[in-house]
C-alpha atoms as a PDB file:
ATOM      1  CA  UNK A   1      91.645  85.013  80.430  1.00  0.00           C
ATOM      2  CA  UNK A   2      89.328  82.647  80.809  1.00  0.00           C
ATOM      3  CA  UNK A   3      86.423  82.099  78.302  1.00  0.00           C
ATOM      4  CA  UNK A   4      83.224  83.529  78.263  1.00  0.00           C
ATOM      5  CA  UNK A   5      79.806  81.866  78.967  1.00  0.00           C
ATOM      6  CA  UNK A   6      77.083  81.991  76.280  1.00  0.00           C
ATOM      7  CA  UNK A   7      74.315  83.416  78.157  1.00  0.00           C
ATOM      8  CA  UNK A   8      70.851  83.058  75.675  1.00  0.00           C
ATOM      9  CA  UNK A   9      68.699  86.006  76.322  1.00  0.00           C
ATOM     10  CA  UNK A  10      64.581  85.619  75.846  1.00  0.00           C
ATOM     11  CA  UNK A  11      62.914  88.467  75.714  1.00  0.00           C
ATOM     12  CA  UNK A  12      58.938  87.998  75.928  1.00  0.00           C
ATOM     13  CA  UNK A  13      57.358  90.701  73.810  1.00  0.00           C
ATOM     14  CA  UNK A  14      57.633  90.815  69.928  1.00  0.00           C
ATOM     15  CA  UNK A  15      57.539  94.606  69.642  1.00  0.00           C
ATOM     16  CA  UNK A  16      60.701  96.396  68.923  1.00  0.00           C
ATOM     17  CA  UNK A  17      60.559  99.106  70.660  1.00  0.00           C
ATOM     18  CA  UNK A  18      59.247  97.483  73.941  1.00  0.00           C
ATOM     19  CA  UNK A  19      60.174  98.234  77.184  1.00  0.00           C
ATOM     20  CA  UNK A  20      60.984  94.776  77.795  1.00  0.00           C
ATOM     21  CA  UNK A  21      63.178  94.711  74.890  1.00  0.00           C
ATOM     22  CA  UNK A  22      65.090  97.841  76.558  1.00  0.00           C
ATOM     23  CA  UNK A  23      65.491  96.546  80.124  1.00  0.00           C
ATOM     24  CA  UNK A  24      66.807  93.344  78.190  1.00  0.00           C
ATOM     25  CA  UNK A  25      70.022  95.204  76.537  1.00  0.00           C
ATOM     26  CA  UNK A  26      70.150  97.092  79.732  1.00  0.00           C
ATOM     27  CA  UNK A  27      71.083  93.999  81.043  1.00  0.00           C
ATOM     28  CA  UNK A  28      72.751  92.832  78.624  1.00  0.00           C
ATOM     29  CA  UNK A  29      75.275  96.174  78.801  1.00  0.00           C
ATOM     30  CA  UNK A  30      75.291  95.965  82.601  1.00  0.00           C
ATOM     31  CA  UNK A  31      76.672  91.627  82.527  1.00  0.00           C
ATOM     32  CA  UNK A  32      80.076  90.739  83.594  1.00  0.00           C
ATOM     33  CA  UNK A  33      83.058  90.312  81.330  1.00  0.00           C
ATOM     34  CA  UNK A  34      82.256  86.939  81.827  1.00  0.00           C
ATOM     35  CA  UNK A  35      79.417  86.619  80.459  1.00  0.00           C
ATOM     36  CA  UNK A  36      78.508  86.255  76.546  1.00  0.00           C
ATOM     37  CA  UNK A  37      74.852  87.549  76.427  1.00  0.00           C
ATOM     38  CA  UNK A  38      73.058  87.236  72.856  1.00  0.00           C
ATOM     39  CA  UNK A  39      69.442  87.572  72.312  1.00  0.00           C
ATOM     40  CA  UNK A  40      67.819  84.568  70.970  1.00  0.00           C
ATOM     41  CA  UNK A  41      65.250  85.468  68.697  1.00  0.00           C
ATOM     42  CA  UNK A  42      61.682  83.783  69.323  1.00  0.00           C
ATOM     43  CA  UNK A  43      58.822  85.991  67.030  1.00  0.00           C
ATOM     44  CA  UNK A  44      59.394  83.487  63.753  1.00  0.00           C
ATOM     45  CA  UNK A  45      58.546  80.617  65.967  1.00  0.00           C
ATOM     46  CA  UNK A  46      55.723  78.579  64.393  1.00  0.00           C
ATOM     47  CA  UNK A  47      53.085  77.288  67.446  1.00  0.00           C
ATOM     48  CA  UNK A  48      54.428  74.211  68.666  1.00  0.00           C
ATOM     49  CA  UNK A  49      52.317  70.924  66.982  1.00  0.00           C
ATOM     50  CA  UNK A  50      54.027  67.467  67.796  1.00  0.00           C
ATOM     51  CA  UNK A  51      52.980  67.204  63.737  1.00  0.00           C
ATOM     52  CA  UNK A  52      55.630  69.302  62.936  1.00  0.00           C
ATOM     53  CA  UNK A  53      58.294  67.615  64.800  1.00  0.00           C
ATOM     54  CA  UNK A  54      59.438  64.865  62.195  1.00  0.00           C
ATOM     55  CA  UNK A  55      60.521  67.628  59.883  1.00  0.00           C
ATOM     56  CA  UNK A  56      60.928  70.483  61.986  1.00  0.00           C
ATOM     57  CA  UNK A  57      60.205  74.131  60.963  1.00  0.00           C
ATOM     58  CA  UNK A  58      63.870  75.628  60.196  1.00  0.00           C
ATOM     59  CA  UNK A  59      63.040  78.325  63.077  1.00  0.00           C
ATOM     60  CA  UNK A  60      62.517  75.412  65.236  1.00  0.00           C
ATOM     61  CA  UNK A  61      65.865  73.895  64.471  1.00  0.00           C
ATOM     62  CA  UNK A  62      67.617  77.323  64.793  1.00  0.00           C
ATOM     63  CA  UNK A  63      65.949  78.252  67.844  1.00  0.00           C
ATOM     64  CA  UNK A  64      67.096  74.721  69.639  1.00  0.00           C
ATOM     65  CA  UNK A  65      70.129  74.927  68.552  1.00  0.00           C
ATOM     66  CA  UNK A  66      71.062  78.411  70.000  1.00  0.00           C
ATOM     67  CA  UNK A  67      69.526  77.209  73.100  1.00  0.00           C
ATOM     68  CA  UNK A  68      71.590  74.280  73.012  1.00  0.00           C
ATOM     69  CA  UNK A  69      74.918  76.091  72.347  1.00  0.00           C
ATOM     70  CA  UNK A  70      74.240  78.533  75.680  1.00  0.00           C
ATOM     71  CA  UNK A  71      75.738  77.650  79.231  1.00  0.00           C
ATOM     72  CA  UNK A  72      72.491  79.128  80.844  1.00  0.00           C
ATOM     73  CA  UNK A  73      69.233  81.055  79.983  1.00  0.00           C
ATOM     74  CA  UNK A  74      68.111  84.620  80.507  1.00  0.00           C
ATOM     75  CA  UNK A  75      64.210  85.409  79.996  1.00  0.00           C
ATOM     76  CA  UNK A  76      62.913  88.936  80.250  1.00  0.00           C
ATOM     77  CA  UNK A  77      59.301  88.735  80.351  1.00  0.00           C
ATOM     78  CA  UNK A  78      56.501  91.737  80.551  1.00  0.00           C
ATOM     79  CA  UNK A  79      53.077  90.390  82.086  1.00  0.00           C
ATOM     80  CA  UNK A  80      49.840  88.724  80.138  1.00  0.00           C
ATOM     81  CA  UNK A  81      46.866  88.760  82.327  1.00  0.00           C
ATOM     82  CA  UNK A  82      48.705  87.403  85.136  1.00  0.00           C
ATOM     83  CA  UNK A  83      50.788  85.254  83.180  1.00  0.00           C
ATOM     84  CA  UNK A  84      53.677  85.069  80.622  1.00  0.00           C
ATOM     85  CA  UNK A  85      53.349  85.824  77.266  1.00  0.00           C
ATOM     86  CA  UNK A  86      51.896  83.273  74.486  1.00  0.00           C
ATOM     87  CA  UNK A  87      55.239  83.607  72.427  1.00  0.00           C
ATOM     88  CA  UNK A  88      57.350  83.170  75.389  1.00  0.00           C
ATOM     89  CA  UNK A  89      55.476  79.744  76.531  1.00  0.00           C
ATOM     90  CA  UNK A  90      55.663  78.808  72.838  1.00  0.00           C
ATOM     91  CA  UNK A  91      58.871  79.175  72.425  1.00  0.00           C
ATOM     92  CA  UNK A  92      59.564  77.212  75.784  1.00  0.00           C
ATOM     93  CA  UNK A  93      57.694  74.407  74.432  1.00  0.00           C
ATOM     94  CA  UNK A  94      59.207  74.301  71.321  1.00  0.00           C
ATOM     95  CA  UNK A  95      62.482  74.156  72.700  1.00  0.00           C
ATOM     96  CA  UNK A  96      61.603  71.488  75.362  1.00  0.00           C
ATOM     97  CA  UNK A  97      60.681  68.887  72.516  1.00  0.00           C
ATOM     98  CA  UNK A  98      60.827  66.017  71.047  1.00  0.00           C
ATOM     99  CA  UNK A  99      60.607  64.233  73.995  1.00  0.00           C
ATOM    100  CA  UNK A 100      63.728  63.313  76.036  1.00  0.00           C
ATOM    101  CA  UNK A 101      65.691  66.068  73.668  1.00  0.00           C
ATOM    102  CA  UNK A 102      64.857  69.025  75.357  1.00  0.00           C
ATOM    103  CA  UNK A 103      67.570  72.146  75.474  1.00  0.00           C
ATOM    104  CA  UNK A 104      66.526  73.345  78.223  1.00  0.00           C
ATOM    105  CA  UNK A 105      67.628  70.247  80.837  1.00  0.00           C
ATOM    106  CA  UNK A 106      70.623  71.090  83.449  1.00  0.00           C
ATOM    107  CA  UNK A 107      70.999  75.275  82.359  1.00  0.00           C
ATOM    108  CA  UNK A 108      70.534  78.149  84.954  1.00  0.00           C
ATOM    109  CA  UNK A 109      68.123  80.119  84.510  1.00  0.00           C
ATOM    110  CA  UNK A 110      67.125  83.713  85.601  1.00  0.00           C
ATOM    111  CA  UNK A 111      64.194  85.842  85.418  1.00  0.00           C
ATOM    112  CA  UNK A 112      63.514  89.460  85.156  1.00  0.00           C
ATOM    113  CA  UNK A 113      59.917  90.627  84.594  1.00  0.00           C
ATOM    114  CA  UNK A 114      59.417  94.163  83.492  1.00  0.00           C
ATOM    115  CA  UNK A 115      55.934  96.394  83.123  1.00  0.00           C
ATOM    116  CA  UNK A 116      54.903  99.897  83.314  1.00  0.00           C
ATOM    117  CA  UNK A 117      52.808  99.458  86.220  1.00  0.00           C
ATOM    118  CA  UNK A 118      53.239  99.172  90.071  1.00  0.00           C
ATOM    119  CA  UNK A 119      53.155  95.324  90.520  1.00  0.00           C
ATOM    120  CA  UNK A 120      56.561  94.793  88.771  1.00  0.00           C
ATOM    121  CA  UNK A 121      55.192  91.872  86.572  1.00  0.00           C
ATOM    122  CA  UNK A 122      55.194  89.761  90.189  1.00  0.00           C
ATOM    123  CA  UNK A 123      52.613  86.987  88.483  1.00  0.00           C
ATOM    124  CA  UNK A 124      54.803  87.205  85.051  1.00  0.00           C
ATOM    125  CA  UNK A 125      57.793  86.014  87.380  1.00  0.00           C
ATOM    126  CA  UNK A 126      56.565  83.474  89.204  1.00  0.00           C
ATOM    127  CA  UNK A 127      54.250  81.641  85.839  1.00  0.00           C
ATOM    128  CA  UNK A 128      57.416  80.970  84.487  1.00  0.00           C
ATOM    129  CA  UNK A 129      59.096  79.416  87.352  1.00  0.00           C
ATOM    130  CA  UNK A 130      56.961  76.788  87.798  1.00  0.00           C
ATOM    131  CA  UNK A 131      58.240  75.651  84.060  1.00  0.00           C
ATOM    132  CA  UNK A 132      61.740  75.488  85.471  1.00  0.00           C
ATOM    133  CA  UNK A 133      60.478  72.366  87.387  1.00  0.00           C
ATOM    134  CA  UNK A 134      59.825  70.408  84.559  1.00  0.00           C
ATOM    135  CA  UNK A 135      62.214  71.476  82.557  1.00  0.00           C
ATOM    136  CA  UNK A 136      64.809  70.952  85.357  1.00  0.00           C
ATOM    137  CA  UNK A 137      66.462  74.259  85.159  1.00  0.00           C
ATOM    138  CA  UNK A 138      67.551  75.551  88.258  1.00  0.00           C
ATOM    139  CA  UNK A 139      66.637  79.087  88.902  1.00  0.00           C
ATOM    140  CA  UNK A 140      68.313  81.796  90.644  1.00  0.00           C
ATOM    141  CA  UNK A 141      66.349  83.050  93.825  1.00  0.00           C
ATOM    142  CA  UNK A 142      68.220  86.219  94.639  1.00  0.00           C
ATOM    143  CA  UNK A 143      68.072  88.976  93.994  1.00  0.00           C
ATOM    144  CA  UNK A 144      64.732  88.606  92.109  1.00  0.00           C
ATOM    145  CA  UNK A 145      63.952  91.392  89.725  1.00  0.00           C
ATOM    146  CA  UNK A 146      60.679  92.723  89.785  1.00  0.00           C
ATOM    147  CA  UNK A 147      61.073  96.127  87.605  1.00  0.00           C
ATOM    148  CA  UNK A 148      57.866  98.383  87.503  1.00  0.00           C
ATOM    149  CA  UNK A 149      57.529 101.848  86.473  1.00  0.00           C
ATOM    150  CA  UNK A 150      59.976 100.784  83.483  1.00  0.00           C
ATOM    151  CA  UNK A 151      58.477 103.022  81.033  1.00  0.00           C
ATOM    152  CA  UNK A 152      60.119 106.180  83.109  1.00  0.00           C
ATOM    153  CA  UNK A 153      63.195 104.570  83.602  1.00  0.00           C
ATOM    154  CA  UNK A 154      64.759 104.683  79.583  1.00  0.00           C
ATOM    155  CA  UNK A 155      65.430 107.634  77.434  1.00  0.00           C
ATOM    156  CA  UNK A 156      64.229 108.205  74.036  1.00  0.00           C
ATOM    157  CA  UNK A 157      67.753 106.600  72.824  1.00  0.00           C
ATOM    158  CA  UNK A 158      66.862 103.266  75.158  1.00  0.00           C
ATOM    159  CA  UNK A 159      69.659 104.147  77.771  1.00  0.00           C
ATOM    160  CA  UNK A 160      68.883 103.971  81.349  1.00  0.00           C
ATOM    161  CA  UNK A 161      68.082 107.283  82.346  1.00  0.00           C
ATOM    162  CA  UNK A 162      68.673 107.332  86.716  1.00  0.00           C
ATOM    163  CA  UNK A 163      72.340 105.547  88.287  1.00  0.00           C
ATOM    164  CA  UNK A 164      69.783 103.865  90.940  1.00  0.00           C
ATOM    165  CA  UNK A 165      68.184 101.168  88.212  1.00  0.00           C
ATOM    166  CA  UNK A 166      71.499 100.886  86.382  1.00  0.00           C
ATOM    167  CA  UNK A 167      73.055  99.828  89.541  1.00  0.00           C
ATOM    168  CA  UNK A 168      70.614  97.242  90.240  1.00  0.00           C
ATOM    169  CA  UNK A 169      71.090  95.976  86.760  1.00  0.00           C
ATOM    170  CA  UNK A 170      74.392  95.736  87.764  1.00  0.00           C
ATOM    171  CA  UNK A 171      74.047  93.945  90.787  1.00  0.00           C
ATOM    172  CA  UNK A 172      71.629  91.587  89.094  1.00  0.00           C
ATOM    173  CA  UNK A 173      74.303  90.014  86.646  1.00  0.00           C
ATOM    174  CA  UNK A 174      76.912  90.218  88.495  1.00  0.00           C
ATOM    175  CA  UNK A 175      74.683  87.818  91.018  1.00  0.00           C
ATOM    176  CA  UNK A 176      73.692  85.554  87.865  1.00  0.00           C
ATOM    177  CA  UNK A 177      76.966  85.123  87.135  1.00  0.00           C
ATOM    178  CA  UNK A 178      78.057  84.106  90.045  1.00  0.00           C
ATOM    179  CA  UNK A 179      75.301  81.542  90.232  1.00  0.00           C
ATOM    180  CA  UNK A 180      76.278  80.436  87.242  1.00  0.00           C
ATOM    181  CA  UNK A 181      79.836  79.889  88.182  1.00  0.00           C
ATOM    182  CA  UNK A 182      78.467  78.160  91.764  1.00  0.00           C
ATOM    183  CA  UNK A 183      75.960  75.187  89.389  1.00  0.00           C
ATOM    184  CA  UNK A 184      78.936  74.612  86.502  1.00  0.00           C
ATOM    185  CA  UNK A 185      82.210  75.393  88.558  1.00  0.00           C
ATOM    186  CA  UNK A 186      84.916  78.193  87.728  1.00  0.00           C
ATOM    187  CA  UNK A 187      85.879  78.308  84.256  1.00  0.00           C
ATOM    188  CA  UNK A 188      89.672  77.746  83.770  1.00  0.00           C
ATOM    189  CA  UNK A 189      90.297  74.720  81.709  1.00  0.00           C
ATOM    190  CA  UNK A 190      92.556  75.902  79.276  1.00  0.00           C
ATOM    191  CA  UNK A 191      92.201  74.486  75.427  1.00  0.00           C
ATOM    192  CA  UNK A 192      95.761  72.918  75.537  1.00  0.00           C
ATOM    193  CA  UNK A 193      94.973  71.135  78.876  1.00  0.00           C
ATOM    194  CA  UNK A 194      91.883  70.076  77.191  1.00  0.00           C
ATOM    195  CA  UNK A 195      93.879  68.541  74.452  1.00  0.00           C
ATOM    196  CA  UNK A 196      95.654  66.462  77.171  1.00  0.00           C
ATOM    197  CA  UNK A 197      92.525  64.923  78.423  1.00  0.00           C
ATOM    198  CA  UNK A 198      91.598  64.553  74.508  1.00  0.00           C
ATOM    199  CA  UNK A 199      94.540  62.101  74.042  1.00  0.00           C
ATOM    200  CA  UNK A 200      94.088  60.625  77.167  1.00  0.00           C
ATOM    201  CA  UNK A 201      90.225  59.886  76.303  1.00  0.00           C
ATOM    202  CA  UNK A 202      91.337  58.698  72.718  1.00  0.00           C
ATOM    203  CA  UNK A 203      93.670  56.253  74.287  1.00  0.00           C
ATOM    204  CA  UNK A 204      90.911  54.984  76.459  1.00  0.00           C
ATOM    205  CA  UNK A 205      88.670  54.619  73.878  1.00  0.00           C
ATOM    206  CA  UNK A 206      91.177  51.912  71.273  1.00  0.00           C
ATOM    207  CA  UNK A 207      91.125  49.920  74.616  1.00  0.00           C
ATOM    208  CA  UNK A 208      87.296  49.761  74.582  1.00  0.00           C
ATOM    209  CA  UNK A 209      86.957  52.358  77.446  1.00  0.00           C
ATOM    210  CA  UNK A 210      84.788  55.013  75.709  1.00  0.00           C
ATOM    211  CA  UNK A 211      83.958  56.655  79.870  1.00  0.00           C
ATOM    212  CA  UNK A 212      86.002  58.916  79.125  1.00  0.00           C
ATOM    213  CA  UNK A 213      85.427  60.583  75.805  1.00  0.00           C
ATOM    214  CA  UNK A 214      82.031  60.679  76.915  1.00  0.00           C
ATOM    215  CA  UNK A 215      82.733  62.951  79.348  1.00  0.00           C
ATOM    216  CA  UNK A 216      83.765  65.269  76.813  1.00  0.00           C
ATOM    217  CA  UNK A 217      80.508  65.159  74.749  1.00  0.00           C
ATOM    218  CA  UNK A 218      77.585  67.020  74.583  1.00  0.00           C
ATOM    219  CA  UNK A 219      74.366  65.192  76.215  1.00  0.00           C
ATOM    220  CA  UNK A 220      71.869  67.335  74.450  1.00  0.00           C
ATOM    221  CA  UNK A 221      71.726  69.477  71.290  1.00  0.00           C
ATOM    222  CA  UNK A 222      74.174  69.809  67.842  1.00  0.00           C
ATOM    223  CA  UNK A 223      76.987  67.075  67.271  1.00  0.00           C
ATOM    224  CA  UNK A 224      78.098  64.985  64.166  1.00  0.00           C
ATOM    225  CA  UNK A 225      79.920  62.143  63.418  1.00  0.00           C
ATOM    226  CA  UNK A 226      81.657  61.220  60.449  1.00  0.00           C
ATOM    227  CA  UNK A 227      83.280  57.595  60.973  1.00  0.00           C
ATOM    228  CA  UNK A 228      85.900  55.771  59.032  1.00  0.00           C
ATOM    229  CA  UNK A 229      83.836  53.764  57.208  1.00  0.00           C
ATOM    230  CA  UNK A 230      81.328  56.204  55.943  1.00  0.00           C
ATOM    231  CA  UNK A 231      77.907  57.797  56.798  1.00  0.00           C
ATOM    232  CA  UNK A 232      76.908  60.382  59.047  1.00  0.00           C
ATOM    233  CA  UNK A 233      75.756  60.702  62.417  1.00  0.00           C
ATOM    234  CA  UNK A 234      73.564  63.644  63.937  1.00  0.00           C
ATOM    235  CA  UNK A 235      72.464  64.868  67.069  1.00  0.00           C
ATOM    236  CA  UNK A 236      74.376  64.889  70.310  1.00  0.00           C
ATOM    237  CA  UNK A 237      72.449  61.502  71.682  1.00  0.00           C
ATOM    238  CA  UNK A 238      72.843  59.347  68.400  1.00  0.00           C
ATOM    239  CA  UNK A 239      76.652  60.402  68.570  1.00  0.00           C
ATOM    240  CA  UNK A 240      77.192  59.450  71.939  1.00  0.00           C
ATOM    241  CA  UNK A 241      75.649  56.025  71.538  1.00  0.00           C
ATOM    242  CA  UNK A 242      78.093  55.594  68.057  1.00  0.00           C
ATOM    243  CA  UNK A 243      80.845  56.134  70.076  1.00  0.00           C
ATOM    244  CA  UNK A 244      79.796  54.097  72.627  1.00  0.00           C
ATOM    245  CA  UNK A 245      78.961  51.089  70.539  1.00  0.00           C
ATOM    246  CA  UNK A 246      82.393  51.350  67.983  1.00  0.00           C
ATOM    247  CA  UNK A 247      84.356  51.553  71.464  1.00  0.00           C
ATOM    248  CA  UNK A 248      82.932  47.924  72.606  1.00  0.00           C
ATOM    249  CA  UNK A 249      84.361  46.764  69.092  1.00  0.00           C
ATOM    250  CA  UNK A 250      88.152  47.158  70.406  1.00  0.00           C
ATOM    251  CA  UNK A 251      90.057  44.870  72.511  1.00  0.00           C
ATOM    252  CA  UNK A 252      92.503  46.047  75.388  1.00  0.00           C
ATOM    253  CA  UNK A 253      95.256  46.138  74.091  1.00  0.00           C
ATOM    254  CA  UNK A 254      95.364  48.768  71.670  1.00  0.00           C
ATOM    255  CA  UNK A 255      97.517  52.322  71.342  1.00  0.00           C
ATOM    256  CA  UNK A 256      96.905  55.184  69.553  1.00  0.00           C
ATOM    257  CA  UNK A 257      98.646  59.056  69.158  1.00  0.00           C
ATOM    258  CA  UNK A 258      96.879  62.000  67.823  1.00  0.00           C
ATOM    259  CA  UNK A 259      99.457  63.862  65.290  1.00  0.00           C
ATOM    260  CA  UNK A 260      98.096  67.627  65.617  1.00  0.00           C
ATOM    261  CA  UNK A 261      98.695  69.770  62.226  1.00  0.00           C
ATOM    262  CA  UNK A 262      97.281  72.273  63.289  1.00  0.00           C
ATOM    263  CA  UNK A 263      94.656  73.505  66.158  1.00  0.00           C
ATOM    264  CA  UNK A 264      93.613  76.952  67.866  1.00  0.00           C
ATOM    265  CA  UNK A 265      90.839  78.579  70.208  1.00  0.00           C
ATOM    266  CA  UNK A 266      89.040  81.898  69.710  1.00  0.00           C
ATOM    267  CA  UNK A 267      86.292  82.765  72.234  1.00  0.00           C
ATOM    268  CA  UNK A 268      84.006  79.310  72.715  1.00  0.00           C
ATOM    269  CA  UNK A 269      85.080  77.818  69.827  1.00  0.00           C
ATOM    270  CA  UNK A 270      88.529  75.309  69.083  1.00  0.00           C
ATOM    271  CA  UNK A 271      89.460  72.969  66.640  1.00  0.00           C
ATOM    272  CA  UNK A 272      92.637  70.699  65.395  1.00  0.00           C
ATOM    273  CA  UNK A 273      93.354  68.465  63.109  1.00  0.00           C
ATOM    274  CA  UNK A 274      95.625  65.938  61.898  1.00  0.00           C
ATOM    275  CA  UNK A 275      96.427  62.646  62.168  1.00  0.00           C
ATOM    276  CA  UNK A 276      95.697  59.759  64.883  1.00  0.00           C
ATOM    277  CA  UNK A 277      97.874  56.629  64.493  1.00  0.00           C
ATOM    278  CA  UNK A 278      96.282  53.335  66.462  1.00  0.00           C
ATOM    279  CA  UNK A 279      97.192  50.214  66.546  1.00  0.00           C
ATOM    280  CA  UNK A 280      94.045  48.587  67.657  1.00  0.00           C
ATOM    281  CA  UNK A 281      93.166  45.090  68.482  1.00  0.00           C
ATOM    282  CA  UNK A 282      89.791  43.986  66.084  1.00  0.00           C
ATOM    283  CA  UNK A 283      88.396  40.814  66.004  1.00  0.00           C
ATOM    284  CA  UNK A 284      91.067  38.986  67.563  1.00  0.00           C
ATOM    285  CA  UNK A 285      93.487  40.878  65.272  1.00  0.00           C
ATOM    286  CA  UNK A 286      95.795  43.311  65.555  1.00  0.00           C
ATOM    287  CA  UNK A 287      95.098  46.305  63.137  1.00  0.00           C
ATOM    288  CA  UNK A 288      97.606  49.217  62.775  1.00  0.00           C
ATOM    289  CA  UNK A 289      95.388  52.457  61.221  1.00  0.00           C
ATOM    290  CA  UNK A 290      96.174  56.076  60.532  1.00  0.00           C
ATOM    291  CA  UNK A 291      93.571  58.610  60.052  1.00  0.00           C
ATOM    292  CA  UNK A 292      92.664  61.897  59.266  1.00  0.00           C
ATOM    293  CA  UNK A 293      91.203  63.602  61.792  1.00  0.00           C
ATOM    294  CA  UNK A 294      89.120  66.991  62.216  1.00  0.00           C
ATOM    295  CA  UNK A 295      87.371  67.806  65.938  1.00  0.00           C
ATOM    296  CA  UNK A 296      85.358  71.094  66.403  1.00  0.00           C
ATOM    297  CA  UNK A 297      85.056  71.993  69.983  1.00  0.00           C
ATOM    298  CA  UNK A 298      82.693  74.290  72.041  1.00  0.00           C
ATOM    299  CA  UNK A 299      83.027  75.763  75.600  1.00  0.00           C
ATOM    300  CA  UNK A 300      80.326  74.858  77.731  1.00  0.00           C
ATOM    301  CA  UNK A 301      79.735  74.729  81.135  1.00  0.00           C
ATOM    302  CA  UNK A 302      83.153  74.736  82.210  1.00  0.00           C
ATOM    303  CA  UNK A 303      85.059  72.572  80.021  1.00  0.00           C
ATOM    304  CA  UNK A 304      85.737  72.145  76.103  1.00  0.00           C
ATOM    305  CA  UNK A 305      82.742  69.341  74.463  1.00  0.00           C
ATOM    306  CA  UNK A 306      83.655  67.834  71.595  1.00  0.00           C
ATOM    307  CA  UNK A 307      80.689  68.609  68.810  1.00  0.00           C
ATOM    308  CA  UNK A 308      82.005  67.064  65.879  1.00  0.00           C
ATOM    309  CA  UNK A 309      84.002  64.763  64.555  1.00  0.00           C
ATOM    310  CA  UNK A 310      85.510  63.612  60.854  1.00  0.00           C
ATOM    311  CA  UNK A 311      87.457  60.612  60.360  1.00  0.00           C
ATOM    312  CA  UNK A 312      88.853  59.646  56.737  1.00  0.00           C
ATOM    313  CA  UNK A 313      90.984  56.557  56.444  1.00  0.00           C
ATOM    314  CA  UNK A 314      94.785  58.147  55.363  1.00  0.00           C
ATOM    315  CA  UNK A 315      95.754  54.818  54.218  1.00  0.00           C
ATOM    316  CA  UNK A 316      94.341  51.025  53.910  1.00  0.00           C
ATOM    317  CA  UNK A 317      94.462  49.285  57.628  1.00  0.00           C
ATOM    318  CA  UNK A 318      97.124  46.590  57.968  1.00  0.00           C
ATOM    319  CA  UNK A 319      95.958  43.343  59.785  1.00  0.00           C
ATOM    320  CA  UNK A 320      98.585  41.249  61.303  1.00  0.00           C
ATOM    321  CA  UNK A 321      97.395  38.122  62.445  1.00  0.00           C
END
């Protein structure tokens, strides 16, 4: 069976016993098997001040990262004076910063606004939209959800009380979905094929072709590095340019295996580790290395990315000139 995609749902009201907050696990009850959908908490989220951004709130850095870690976006929004809530833009601002790091960039989005009235939240829907511009998240256009009336459609337990809305519920996720599927492609790669391309990247890379492990990292959000020779690298940007600037340090002639000890894949989440054995060509030497290797993968968008990395020399690098 293939695995599921994390879908991050926003819900745009703060009280718990909202209506908003109801239509949202409606929906959540009504998704696909497909479909992973967790609510992503935004009510602890300080006001967004660029002050704040060179040490970030902790709520901050949780929020982003949750974002980060979903394959697309949910939001479930009730309607302020023709708008969308204050906590809802907050928390879209928050997410969308520091510049050129925002978690938003590349993931579907849907939209369903909810009220008691007739209007079904209609200028709610549409405010937030205009975000998904900026932000560059495409949107799905049909069906749009436009839910009025919603404080006659739950019980006293939060359960949809008539088969009609539950239905459309229905039919609403199964469409998101489907868009889903239609921006990031089916979902079949399989963790041991993955592995595969893994080897096939690391071979690359000891020849100073790092293309293709960087196809297999994150662009955006949580990653870490731990290299050879000590440190640590964070953030999914900083790794990719580490990687990038160690490959250039190898000539083309090296090999390398990776030794697997042990590895395994539970929902979105895989790991192995081991040993990888190079022989690697470094400053006009040849350099035979083993090391010990740990890789923590997530499921995203289609395909395993690789989110961290630990490398530990296993024993001192022999240079033969």
């Amino acid at each position: 069976m293939p695995a599921q995609r994390n879908i991050a749902v926003l819900i745009g009201s703060l009280r718990k016993a909202s209506i908003t907050r109801k239509t949202a696990k409606a929906l959540i009850a009504a998704a696909p098997d497909s479909l992973r959908c967790t609510i992503v908490e935004i009510g602890d989220l300080p006001l967004y001040n660029e002050d704040l951004d060179e040490n970030a709130p902790p709520s901050w850095t949780r929020f982003r990262s949750e974002i980060a870690n979903a394959d697309a976006i949910l939001f479930v929004t009730p309607e302020y004076n023709r708008s969308i809530p204050g906590c809802l833009k907050n928390a879209i601002d928050v997410g969308s910063r520091p510049p050129n790091k925002s978690v938003w960039n590349g993931k579907p989005a849907g939209v369903v606004s909810v009220t008691p009235y007739k209007l079904g939240a209609f200028g709610a829907n549409h405010a937030i939209r205009q975000t998904f511009v900026f932000l560059n998240m495409p949107a799905m256009q049909q069906p749009e959800a436009y839910i009025g009336g919603a404080a006659d459609l739950f019980g006293d337990d939060g359960a949809v009380k008539n088969d009609e809305t539950k239905k459309f519920l229905t039919k609403f996720m199964t469409a998101f979905a489907q868009w889903i599927a239609t921006l990031q492609g089916p979902q079949s790669e399989s963790f041991d094929d993955f592995m595969k391309r893994r080897e096939t990247a690391a071979a690359a890379y000891v020849r100073g072709d790092a293309a293709p492990l960087d196809k297999m990292i994150p662009k955006e959000g949580d990653a870490t590095f731990f290299p050879p020779n000590g440190g640590t690298v964070s953030g999914a940007a900083d790794v990719a340019a580490r990687y990038d600037k160690d490959a250039k340090a190898f000539g083309p002639g090296g090999t390398t295996s990776l030794e697997v000890l042990q590895s395994g894949a539970s929902g979105n989440l895989a790991f192995w580790t081991g040993f990888q054995n190079a022989r690697a060509e470094l400053g006009g030497h040849t350099v035979d290395m083993k090391l010990r290797i740990t890789e923590l993968f997530r499921f995203a968008g289609g395909s395993w990315v690789m989110v961290h990395r630990h490398a530990d020399p296993a024993a001192e690098p022999e240079t033969k000139k």
